[in-house]
Protein backbone atom coordinates (compact mmCIF):
# COMPACT_ATOMS: atom_id res chain seq x y z
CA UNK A 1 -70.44 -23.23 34.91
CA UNK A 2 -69.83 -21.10 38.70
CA UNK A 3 -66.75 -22.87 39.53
CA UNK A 4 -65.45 -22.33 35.81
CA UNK A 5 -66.45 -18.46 35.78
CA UNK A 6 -65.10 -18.38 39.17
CA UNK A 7 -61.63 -19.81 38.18
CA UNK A 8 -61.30 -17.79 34.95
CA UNK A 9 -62.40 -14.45 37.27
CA UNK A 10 -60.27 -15.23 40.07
CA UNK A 11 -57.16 -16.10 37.43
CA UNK A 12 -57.43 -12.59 36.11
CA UNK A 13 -57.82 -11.25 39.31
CA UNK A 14 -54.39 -13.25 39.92
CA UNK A 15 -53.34 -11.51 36.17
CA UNK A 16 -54.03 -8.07 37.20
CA UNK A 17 -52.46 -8.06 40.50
CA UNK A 18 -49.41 -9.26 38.48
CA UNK A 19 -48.92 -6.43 35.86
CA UNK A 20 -50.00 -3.80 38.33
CA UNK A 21 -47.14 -4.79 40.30
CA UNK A 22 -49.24 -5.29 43.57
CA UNK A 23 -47.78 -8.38 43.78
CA UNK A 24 -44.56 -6.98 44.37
CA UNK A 25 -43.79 -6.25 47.92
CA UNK A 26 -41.33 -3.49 47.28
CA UNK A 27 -43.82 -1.64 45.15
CA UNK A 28 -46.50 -1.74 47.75
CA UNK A 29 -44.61 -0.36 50.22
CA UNK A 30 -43.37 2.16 48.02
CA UNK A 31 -46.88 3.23 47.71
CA UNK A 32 -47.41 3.34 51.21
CA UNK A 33 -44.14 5.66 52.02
CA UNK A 34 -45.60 9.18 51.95
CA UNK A 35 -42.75 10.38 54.02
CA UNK A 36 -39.97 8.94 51.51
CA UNK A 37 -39.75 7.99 47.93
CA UNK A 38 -43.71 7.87 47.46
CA UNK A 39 -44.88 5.61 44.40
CA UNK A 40 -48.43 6.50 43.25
CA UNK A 41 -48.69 4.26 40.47
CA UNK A 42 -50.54 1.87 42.97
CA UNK A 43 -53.49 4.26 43.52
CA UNK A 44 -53.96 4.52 39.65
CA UNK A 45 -54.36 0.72 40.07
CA UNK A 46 -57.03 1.54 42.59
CA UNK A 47 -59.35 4.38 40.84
CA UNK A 48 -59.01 1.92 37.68
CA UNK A 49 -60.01 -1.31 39.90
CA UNK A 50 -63.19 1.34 41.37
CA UNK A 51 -63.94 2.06 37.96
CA UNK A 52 -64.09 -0.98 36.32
CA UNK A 53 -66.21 -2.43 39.62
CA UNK A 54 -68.79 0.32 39.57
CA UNK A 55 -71.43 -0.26 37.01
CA UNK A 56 -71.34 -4.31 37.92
CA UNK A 57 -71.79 -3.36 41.46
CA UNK A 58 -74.59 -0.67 40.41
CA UNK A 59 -76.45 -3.39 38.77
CA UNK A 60 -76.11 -6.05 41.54
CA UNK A 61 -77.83 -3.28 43.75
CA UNK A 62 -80.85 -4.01 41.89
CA UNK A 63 -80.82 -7.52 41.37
CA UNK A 64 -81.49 -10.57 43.30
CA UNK A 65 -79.20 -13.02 41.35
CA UNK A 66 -76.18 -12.88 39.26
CA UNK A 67 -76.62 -13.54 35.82
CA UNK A 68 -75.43 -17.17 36.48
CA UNK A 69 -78.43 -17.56 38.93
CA UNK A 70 -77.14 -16.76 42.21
CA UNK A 71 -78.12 -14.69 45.16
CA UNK A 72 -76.61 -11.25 45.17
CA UNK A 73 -75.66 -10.65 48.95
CA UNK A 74 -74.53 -7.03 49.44
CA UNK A 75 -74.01 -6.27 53.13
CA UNK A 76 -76.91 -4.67 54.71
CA UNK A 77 -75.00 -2.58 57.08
CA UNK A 78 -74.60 0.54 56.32
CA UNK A 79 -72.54 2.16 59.08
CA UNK A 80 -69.18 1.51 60.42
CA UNK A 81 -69.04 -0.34 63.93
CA UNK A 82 -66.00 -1.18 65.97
CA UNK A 83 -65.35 -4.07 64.48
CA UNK A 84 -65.22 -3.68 60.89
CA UNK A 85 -62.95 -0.17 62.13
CA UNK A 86 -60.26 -2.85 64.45
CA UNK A 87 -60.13 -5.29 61.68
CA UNK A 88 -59.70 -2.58 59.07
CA UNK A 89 -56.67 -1.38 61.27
CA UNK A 90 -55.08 -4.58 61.76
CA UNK A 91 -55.56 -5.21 58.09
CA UNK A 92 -53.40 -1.82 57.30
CA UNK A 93 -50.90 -2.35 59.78
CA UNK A 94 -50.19 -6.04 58.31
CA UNK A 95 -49.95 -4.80 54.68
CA UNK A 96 -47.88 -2.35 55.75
CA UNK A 97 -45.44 -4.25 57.62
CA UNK A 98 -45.35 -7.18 54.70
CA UNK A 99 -46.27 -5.04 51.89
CA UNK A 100 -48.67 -8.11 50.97
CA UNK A 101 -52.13 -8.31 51.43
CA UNK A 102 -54.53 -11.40 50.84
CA UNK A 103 -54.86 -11.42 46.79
CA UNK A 104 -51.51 -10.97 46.19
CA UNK A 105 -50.19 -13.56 48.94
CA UNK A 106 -52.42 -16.01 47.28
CA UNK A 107 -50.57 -15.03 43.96
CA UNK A 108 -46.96 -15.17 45.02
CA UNK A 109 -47.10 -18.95 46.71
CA UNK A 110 -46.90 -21.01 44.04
CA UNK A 111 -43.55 -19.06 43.04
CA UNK A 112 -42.18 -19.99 46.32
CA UNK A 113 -41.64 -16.58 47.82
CA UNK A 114 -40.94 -17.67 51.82
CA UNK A 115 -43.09 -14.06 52.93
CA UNK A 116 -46.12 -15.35 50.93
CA UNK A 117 -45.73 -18.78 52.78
CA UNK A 118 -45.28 -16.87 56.42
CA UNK A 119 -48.08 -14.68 55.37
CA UNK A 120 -50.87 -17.31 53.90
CA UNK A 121 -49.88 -18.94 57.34
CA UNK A 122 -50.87 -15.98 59.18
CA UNK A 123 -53.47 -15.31 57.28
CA UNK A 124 -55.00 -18.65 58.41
CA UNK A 125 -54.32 -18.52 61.93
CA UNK A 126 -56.26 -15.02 61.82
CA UNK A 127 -58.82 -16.60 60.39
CA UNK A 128 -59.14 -19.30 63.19
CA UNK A 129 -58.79 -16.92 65.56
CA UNK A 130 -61.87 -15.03 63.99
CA UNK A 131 -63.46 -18.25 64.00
CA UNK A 132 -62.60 -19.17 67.63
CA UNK A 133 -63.77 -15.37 69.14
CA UNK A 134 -66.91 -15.44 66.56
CA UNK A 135 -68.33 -18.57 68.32
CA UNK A 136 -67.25 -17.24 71.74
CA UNK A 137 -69.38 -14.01 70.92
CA UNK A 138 -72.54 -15.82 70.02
CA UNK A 139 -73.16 -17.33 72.91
C-alpha cells in the first residue's frame, strides 16, 4: 500500500509540475528575471503548493506516524548552519542557470529533453560527491 500511495503521490506531483508549467525551462527562468520580462505566475504556483502543504504538515507536527503507519521524521534543526545556507546557494545558482530543478528534471526525461538528461546526470554526480565529502566528514 506505501509504494502504491507513493507512486500515485509522486505521479501528481509529476501532474502538477506539468500544468504549472514548472516543467518548462523557459517559464522558470522567466520567473526568475526580475530585471527583464518578469513572469510571476510561478510564485502563484508556490503560495498555492504552501497552502495546500500546510495543514498536512501541521498535523505531522503532532504525530508520530503517517496514517499509513510510518514514522513522521521532521528535521529537528531548527536554525540555519553553513551548510544547509552553501547547498541552498548552489541549488539557486543551478536552477537558475538550467531553469530546471530536481522534480521537474525527473519529469522531463522520459520525453527525451537532452538538458533533463545533462541535468539528472549532474544531479547524480552531486549526489556522490555529497556522499564522498559526507563520509570524509565523519571521520
Amino acid at each position: 500500500m506505501s509504494k502504491l500511495s507513493a507512486f500515485v503521490a509522486g505521479l501528481l506531483f509529476g501532474l502538477g509540475l506539468l500544468l504549472a508549467g514548472m516543467a518548462n525551462p523557459a517559464k522558470v527562468l522567466g520567473f526568475l528575471d526580475l530585471a527583464g520580462n518578469w513572469d510571476p505566475s510561478l510564485a502563484l504556483v508556490m503560495l498555492g503548493a504552501i497552502a495546500v502543504a500546510w495543514w498536512p504538515m501541521h498535523w505531522a507536527m503532532g504525530h508520530s506516524h503517517s496514517l499509513l503507519g510510518a514514522p513522521i521524521q521532521l528535521p529537528t534543526q531548527r536554525n540555519p548552519d553553513r551548510r544547509l545556507i552553501l547547498g541552498s546557494l548552489l541549488f539557486g545558482v543551478g536552477w537558475g542557470i538550467a531553469g530546471i530543478c530536481p522534480g521537474p528534471a525527473l519529469v522531463l526525461l522520459p520525453a527525451g529533453h537532452w538538458q533533463a538528461w545533462v541535468f539528472g546526470a549532474a544531479m547524480l554526480l552531486g549526489m556522490l560527491l555529497f556522499q564522498v565529502l559526507e563520509k570524509r566528514r565523519q571521520r
